[in-house]
Protein backbone atom coordinates (compact mmCIF):
# COMPACT_ATOMS: atom_id res chain seq x y z
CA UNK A 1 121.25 147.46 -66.69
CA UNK A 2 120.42 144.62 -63.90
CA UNK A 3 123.29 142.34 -65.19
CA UNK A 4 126.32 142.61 -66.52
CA UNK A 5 126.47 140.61 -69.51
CA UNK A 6 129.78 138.56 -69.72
CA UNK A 7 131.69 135.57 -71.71
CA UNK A 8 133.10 132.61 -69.26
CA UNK A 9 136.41 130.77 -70.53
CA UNK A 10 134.89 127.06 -68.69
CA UNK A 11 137.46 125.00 -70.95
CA UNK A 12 138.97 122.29 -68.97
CA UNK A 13 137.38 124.17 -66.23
CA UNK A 14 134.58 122.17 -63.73
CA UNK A 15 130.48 123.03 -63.68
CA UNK A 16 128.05 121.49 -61.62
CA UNK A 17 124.51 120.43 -62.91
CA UNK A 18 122.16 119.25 -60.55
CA UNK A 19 119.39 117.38 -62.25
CA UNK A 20 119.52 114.72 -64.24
CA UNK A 21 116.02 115.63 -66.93
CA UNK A 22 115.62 117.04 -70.08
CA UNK A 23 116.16 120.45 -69.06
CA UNK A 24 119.36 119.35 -67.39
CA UNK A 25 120.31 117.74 -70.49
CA UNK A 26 120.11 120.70 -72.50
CA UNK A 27 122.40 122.37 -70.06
CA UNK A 28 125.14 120.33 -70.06
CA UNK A 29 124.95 119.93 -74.24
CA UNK A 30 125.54 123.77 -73.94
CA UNK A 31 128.33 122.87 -71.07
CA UNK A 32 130.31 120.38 -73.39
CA UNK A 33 130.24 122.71 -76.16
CA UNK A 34 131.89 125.50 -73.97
CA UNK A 35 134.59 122.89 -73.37
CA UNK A 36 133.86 122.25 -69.50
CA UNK A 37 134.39 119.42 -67.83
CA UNK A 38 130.98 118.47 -65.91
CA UNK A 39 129.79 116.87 -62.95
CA UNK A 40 126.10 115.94 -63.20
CA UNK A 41 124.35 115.41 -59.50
CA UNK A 42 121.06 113.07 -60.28
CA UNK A 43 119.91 109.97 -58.57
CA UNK A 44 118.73 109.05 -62.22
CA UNK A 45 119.65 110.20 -65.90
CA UNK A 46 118.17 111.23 -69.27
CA UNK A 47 118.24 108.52 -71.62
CA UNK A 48 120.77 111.35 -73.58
CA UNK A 49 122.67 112.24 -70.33
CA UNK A 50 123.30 108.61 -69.59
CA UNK A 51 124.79 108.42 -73.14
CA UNK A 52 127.43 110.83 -72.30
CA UNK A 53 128.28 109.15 -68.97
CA UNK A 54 128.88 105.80 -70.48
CA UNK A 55 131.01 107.57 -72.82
CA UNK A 56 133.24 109.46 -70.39
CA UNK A 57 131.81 113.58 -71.01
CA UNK A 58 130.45 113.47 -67.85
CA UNK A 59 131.42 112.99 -64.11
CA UNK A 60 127.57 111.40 -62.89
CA UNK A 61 127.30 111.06 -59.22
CA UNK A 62 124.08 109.35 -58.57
CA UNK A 63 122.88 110.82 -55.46
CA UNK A 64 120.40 113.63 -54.17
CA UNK A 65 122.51 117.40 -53.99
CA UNK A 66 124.75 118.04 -50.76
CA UNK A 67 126.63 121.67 -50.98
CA UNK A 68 130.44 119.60 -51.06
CA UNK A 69 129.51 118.47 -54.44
CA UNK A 70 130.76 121.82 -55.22
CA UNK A 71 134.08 121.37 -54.55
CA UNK A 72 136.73 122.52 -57.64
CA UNK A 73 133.35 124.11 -59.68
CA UNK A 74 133.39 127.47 -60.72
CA UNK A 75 130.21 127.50 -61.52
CA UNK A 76 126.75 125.74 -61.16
CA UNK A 77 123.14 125.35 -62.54
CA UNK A 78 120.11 123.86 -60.77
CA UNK A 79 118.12 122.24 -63.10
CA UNK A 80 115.33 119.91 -60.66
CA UNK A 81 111.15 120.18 -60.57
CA UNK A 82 111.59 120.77 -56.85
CA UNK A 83 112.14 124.19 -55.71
CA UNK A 84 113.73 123.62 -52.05
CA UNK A 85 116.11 121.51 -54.01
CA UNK A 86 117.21 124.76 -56.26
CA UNK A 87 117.11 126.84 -53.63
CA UNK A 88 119.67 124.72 -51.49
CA UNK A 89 122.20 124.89 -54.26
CA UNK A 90 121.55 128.48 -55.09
CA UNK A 91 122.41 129.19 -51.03
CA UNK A 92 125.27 126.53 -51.40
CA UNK A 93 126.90 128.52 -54.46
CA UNK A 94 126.60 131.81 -52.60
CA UNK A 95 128.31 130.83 -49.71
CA UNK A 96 130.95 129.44 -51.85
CA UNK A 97 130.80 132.73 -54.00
CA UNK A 98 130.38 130.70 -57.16
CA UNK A 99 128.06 131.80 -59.51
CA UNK A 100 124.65 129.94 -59.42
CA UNK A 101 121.87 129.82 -62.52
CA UNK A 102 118.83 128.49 -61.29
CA UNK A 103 116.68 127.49 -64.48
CA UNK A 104 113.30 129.51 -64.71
CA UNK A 105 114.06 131.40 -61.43
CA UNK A 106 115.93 134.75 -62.10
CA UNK A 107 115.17 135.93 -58.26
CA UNK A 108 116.91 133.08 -56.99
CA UNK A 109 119.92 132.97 -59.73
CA UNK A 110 123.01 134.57 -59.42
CA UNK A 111 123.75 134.04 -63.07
CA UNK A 112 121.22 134.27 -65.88
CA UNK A 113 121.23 132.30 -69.33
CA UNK A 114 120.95 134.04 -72.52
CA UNK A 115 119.70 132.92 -75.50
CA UNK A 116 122.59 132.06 -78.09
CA UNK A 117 123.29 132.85 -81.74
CA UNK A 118 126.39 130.59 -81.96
CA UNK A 119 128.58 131.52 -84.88
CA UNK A 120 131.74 130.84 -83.44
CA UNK A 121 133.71 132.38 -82.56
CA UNK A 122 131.39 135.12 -82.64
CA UNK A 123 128.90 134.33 -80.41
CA UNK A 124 125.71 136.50 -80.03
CA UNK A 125 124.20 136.42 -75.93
CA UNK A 126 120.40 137.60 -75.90
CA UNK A 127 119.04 138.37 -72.18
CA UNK A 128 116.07 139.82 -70.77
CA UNK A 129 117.27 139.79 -67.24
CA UNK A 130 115.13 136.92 -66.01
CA UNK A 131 111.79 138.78 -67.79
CA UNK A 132 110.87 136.98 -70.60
CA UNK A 133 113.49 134.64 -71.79
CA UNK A 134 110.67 133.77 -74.81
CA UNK A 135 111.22 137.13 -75.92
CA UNK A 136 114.48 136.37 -76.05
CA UNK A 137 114.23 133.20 -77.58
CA UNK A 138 111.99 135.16 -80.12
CA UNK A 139 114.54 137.79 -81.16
CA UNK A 140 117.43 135.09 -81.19
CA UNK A 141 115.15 133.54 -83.89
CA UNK A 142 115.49 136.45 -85.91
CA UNK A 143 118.93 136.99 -85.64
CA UNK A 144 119.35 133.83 -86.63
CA UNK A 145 117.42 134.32 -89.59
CA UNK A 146 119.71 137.30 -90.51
CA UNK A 147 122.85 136.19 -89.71
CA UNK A 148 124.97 133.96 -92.46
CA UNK A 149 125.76 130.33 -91.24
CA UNK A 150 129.36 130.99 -92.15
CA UNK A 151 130.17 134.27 -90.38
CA UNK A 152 132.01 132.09 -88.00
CA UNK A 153 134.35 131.68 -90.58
CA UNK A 154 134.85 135.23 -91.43
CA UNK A 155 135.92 136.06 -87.93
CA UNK A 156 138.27 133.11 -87.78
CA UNK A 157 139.84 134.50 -91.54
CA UNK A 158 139.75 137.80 -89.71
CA UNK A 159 141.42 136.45 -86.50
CA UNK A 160 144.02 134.73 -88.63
CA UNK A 161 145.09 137.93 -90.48
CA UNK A 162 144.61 140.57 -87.35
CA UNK A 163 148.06 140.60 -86.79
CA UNK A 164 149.63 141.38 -90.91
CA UNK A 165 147.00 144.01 -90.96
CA UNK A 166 148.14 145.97 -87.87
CA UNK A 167 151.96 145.50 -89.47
CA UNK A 168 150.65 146.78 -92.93
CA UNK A 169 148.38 149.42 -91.79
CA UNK A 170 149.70 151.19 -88.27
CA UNK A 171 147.14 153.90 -89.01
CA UNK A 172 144.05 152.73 -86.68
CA UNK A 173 141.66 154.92 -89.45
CA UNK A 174 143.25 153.09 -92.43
CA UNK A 175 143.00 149.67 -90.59
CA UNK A 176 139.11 150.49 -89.98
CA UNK A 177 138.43 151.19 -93.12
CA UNK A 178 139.79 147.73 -94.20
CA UNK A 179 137.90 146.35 -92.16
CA UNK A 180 134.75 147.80 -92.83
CA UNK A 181 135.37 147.07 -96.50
CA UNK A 182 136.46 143.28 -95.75
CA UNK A 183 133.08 142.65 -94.02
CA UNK A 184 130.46 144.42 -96.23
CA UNK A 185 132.34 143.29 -99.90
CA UNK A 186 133.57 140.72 -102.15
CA UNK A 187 135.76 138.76 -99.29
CA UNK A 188 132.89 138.47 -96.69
CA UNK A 189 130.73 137.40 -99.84
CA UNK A 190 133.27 135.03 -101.11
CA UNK A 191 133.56 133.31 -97.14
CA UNK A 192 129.56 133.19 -97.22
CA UNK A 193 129.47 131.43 -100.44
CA UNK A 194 131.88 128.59 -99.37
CA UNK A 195 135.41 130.03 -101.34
CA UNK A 196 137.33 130.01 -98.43
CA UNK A 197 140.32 130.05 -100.03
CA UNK A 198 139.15 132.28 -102.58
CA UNK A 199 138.85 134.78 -99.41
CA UNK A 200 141.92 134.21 -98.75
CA UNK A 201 143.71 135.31 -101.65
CA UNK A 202 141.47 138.69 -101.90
CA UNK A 203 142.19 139.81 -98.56
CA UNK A 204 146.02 139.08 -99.54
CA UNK A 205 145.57 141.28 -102.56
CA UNK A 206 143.45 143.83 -101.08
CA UNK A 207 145.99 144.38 -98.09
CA UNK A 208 149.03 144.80 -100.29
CA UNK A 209 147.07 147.19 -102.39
CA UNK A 210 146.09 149.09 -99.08
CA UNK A 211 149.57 148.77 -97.63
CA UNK A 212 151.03 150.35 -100.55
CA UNK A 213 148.15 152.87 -101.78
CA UNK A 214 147.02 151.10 -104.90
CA UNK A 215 144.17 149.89 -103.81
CA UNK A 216 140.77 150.87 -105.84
CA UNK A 217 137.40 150.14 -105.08
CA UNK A 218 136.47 146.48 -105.97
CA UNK A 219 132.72 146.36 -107.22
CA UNK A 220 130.56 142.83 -107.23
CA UNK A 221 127.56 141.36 -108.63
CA UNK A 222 124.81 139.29 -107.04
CA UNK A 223 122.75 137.64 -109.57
CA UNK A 224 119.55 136.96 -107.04
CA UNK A 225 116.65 134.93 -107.62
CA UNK A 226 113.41 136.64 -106.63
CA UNK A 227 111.45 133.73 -106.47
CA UNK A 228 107.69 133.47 -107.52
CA UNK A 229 106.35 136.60 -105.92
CA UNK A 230 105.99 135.88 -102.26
CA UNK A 231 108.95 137.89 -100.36
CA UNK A 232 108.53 134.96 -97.56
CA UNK A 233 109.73 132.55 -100.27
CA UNK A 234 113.27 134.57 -100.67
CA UNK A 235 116.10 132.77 -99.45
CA UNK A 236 117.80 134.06 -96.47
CA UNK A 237 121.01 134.18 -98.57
CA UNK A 238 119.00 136.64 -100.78
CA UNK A 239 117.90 138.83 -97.82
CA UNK A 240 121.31 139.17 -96.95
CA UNK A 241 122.43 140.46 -99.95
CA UNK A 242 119.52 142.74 -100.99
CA UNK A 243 120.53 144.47 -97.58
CA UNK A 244 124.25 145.27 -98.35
CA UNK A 245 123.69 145.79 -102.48
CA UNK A 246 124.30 149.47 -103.24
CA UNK A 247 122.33 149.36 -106.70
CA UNK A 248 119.74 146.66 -107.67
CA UNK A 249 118.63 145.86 -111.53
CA UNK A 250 115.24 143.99 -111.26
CA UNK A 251 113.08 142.49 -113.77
CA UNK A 252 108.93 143.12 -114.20
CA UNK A 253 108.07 139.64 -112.62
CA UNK A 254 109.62 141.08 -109.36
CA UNK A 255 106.91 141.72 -106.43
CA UNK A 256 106.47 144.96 -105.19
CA UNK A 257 106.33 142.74 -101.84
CA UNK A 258 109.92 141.46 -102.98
CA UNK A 259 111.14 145.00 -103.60
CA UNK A 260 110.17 145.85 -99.96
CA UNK A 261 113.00 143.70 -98.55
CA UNK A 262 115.81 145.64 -100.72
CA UNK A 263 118.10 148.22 -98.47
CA UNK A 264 116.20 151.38 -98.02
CA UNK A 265 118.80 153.72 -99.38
CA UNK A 266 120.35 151.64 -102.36
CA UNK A 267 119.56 152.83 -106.04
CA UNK A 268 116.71 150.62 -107.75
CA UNK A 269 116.69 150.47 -111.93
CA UNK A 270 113.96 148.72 -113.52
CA UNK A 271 115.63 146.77 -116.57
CA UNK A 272 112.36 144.72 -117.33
CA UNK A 273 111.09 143.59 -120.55
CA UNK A 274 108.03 143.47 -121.71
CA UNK A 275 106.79 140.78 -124.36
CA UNK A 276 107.40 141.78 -128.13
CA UNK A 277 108.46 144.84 -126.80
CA UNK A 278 111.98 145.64 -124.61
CA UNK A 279 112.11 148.40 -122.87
CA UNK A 280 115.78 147.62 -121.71
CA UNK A 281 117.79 145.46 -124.21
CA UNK A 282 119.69 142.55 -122.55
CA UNK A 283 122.98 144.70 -124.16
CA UNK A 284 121.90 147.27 -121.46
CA UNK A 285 121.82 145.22 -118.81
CA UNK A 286 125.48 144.08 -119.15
CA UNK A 287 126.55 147.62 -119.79
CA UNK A 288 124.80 148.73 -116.68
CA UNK A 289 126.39 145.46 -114.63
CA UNK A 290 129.56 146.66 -115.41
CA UNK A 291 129.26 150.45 -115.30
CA UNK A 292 128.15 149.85 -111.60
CA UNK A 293 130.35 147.04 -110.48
CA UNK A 294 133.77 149.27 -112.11
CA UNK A 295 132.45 151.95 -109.73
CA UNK A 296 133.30 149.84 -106.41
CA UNK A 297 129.81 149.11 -106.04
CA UNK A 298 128.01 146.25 -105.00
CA UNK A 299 124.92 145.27 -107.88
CA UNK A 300 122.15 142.86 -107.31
CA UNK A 301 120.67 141.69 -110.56
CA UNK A 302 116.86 140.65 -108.89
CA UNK A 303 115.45 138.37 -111.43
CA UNK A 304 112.15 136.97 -110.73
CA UNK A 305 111.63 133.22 -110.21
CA UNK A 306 115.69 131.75 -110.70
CA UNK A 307 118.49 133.46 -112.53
CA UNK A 308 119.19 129.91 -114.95
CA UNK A 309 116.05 129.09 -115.27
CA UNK A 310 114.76 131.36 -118.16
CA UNK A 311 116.04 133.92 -116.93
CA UNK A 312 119.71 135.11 -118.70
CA UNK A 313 121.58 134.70 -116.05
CA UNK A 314 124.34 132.24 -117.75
CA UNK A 315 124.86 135.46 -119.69
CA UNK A 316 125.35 137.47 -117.47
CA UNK A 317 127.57 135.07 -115.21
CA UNK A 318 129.94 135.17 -118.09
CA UNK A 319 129.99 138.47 -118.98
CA UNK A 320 130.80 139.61 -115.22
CA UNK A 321 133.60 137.05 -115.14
CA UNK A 322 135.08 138.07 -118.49
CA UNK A 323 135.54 140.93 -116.74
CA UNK A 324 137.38 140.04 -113.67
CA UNK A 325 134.44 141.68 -111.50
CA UNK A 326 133.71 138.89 -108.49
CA UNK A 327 129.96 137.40 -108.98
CA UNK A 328 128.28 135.21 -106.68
CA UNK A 329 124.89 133.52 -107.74
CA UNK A 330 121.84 132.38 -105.27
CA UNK A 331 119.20 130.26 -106.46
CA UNK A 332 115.52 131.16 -106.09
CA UNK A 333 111.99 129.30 -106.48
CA UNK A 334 111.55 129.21 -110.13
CA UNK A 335 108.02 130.07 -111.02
CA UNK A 336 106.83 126.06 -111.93
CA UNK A 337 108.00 125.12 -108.21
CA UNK A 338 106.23 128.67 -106.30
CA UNK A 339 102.61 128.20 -108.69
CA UNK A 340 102.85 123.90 -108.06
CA UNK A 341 103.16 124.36 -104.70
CA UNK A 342 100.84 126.92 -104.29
CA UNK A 343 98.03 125.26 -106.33
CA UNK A 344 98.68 121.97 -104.69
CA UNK A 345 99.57 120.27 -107.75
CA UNK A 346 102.88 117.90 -107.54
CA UNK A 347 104.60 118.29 -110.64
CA UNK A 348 105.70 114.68 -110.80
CA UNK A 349 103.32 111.10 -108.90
CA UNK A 350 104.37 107.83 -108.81
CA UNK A 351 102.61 105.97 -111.85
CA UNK A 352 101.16 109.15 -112.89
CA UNK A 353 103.83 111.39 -114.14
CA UNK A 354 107.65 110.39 -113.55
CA UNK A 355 109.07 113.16 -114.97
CA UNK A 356 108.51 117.01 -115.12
CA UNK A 357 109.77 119.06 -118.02
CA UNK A 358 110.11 122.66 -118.11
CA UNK A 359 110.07 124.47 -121.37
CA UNK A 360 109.10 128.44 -122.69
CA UNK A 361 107.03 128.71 -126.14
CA UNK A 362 108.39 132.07 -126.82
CA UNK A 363 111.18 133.64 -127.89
CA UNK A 364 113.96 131.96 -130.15
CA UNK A 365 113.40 128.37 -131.02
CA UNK A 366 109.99 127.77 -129.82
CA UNK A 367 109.09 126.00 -132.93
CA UNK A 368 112.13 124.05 -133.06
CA UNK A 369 110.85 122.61 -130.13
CA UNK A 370 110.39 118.48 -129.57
CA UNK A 371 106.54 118.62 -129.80
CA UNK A 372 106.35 114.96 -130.08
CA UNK A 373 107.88 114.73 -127.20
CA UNK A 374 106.37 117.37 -125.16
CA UNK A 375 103.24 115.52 -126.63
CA UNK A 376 103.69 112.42 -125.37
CA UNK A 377 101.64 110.83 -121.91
CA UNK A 378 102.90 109.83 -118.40
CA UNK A 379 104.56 113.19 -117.67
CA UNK A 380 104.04 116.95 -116.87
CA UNK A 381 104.81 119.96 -119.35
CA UNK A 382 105.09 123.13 -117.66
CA UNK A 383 105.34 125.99 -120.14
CA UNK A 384 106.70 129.12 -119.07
CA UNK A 385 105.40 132.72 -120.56
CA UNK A 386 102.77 131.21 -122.63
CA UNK A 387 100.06 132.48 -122.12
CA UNK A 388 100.23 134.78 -125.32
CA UNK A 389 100.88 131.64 -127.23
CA UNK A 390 98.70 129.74 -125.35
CA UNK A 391 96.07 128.79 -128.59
CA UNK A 392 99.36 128.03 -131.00
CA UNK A 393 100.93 125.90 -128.06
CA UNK A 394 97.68 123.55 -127.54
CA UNK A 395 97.52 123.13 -131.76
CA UNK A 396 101.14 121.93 -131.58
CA UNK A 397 100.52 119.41 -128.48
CA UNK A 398 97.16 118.37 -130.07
CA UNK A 399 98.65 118.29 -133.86
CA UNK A 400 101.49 116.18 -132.41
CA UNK A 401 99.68 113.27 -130.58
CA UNK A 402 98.24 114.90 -127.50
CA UNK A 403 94.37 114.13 -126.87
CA UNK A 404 92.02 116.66 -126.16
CA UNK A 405 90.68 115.52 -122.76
CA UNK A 406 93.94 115.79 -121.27
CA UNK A 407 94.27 117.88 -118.34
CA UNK A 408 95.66 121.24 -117.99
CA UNK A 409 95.88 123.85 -116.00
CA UNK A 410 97.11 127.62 -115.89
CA UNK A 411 98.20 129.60 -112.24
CA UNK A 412 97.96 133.13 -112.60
CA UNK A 413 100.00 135.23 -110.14
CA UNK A 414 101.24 132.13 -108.41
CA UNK A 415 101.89 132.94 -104.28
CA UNK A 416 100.04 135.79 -104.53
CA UNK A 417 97.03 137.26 -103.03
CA UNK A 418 96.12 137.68 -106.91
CA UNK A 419 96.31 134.17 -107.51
CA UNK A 420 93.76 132.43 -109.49
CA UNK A 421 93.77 128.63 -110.44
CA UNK A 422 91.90 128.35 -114.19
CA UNK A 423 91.21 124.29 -114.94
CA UNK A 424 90.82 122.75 -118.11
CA UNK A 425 91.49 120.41 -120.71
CA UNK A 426 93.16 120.92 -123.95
CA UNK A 427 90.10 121.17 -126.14
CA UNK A 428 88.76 124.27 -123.92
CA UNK A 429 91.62 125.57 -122.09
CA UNK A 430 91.90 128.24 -124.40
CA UNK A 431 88.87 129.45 -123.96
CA UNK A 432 88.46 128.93 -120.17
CA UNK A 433 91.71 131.40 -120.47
CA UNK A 434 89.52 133.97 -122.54
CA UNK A 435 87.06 133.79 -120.42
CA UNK A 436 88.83 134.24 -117.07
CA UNK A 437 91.04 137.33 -118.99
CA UNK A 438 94.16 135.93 -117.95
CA UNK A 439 97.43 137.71 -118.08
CA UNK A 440 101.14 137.37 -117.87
CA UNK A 441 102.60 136.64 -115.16
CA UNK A 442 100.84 133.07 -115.66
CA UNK A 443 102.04 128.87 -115.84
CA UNK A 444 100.12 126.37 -118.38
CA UNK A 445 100.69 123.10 -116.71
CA UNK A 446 99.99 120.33 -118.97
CA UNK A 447 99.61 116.71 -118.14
CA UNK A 448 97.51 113.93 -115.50
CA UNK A 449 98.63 115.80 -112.51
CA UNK A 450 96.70 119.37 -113.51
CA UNK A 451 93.50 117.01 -113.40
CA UNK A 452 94.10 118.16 -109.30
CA UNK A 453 93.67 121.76 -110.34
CA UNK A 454 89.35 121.76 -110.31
CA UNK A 455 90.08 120.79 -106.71
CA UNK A 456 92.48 123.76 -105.93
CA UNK A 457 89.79 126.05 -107.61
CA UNK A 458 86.58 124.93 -106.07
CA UNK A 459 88.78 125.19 -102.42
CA UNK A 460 90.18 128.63 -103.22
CA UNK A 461 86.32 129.86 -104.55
CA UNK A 462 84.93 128.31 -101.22
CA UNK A 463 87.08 130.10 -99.24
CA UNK A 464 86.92 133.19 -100.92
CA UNK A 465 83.29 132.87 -100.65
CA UNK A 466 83.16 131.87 -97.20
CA UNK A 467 85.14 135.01 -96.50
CA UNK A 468 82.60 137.29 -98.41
CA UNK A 469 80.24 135.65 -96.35
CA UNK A 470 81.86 136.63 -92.98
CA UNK A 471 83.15 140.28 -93.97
């Protein structure tokens, strides 16, 4: 280890930034935000810099460097284009024996900037000694990606309740197992969902049940929108909680691809269904929820597209909460937004379709449905798991006002590598379907805006040809 990687206290304290550029600006942002007071040696500002002077943030002295500008700094950063001029305040820091960072020049700093994750007040420092500080821009990246915005606020709830914990439990093994369970369950879910104060009052419970050895293990349930198919279209709030989730339930429209991001060693159960013919009954489902969650553990129902969109998961909500187990919900691309996108076809256009509507043609009710309406011009129907009904859905929209020649459009494994584009009309959709041997999973998109779908097919067939061409 070349440095020793450390955290300065610079609040109310004085640092010296010669420069007065961008570069220097983004040095002293990072300065005020550490609390320091700072004295900025430039004979001309940033346009940003110059902001904070005229505001008071920032001593300016608008001069070229001389070493007694370091008087009452504890420590410095040269931020110029010239190099003499960095290496004069480098020498200048050393003979002071005040630590000097010299941007982009780790032989002639005496103090090297890291790469932040800022969560505070957990703060992550990322340093490659001066080597590659892209690399270590890189990997902040992904932290960043991992990381929940509000773990800040778990440390501060953790801060704020350090000391009752080492009063309730004086064993240090008991007080790390607290812990441990605080941060991977319900109250570290609860802080990253926004309930606070919902926190709060767990950790209260859960520490008098731990002071006084009633404490059981509290199970939860995720209910986790898969998204269309594509695991880069999860959300990173879904990541998160595929990693810690001790048993997942997932549904036949999950991806493989998706199924790659759950924790290696939790327990997977496949609860799909399969049109006209359930292998799992919804009744299941809830049984298994709760047999898993009363066993302490954490269960991530992964439903493919979004959990209340089509997809049970209002049922489920309230059957977890009947129960008193905690639940937290996060959204995911439902399959009309993953297959538009994806096929380049905007669901709604300004004088061509101002509304969307999003409907499914099987199940229960289908043909208590508002044909006339779903009928009717100047919008877009998007019908979900149709494409078994697909011939009984266009003789409803045609029976009920819709023309023939209007435009539709199904997306078969949309965001896919599998994903095919099949353009139409209603008078030979059907058959372009037959044709093509479409199956499930699969969108009919009905309305002016499909007329875009020939365009998405000819581009994808080009390309796929071109790349025939090339292999």
């Amino acid at each position: 280890m070349d440095y020793l990687p450390v955290f300065l206290n610079l609040r109310d304290q004085l640092a010296l930034v010669v420069g007065g550029g961008a570069v220097a600006t983004r040095k002293v942002e990072l300065l005020l935000k550490a609390h320091a007071r700072v004295r900025v040696v430039a004979p001309r500002l940033h346009a940003e810099l110059s902001l904070y002077r005229d505001a008071g943030r920032i001593e300016h002295l608008a001069c070229a460097f001389e070493p007694r500008q370091f008087d009452g700094a504890i420590f410095a950063i040269a931020a110029t284009d010239r190099s003499d001029v960095n290496q004069a305040v480098a020498a200048a820091g050393a003979a002071r024996g005040i630590f000097v960072n010299v941007v982009d020049d780790a032989a002639a700093s005496s103090a090297v900037m890291p790469a932040i994750v800022d969560r505070s007040p957990l703060v992550i420092a990322i340093g490659s000694c001066g080597q590659s500080p892209a690399l270590a821009r890189r990997v902040r990246a992904q932290l960043e990606a991992m990381l929940p915005e509000r773990l800040g606020d778990l440390a501060r709830l953790a801060g704020a309740a350090r000391a009752r914990v080492q009063r309730a439990l004086p064993d240090i093994g008991l007080r790390r197992r607290f812990w441990d369970r605080l941060f991977a369950g319900s109250i570290a879910s609860k802080v990253f969902a926004g309930g606070a104060r919902e926190a709060a009052a767990l950790l209260d419970a859960e520490l008098r049940a731990a002071s006084d050895g009633t404490q059981r293990p509290r199970g939860e349930v995720y209910l986790i929108g898969a998204g269309p198919g594509d695991p880069d279209l999860l959300t990173l709030r879904a990541l998160q909680l595929l990693q810690q989730s001790d048993v997942v339930l997932y549904d036949r429209l999950v991806s493989p691809a998706v199924l790659e991001r759950v924790r290696r060693d939790a327990e997977r159960i496949f609860v799909g269904k399969q049109p006209g013919r359930h292998r799992v009954t919804q009744e299941r489902i809830h049984s298994l929820l709760l047999e898993y969650a009363g066993r302490g553990l954490r269960v991530a129902r992964l439903k493919g597209g979004d959990p209340f969109i089509f997809g049970r998961g209002g049922e489920e909500l309230d059957l977890v909460r009947r129960a008193g187990v905690p639940v937290i919900v996060v959204p995911g691309i439902t399959a009309a937004l993953g297959a538009a996108a994806s096929a380049a076809l905007p669901l709604t256009q300004r004088g061509v379709a101002p509304s969307v509507t999003f409907v499914t043609a099987t199940g229960e009710g289908a043909e208590g449905l508002d044909w006339r309406s779903l009928a009717a011009p100047l919008q877009t129907v998007v019908f979900y798991m149709g494409v078994a009904q697909l011939p009984r859905i266009v003789e409803l929209l045609r029976a009920h006002g819709a023309p023939a020649e209007r435009p539709a459009a199904i997306v078969e494994q949309a965001t896919l590598p599998g994903q095919r584009v099949i353009a139409g009309c209603l008078r030979d959709i059907n058959a372009q379907a037959q044709r093509a041997q479409v199956v499930a999973p699969a969108l009919l998109i009905v309305g002016e805006v499909a007329r875009r779908a020939a365009q998405s097919a000819d581009l994808v067939q080009a390309l796929d040809l071109r790349g025939a061409a090339n292999a």
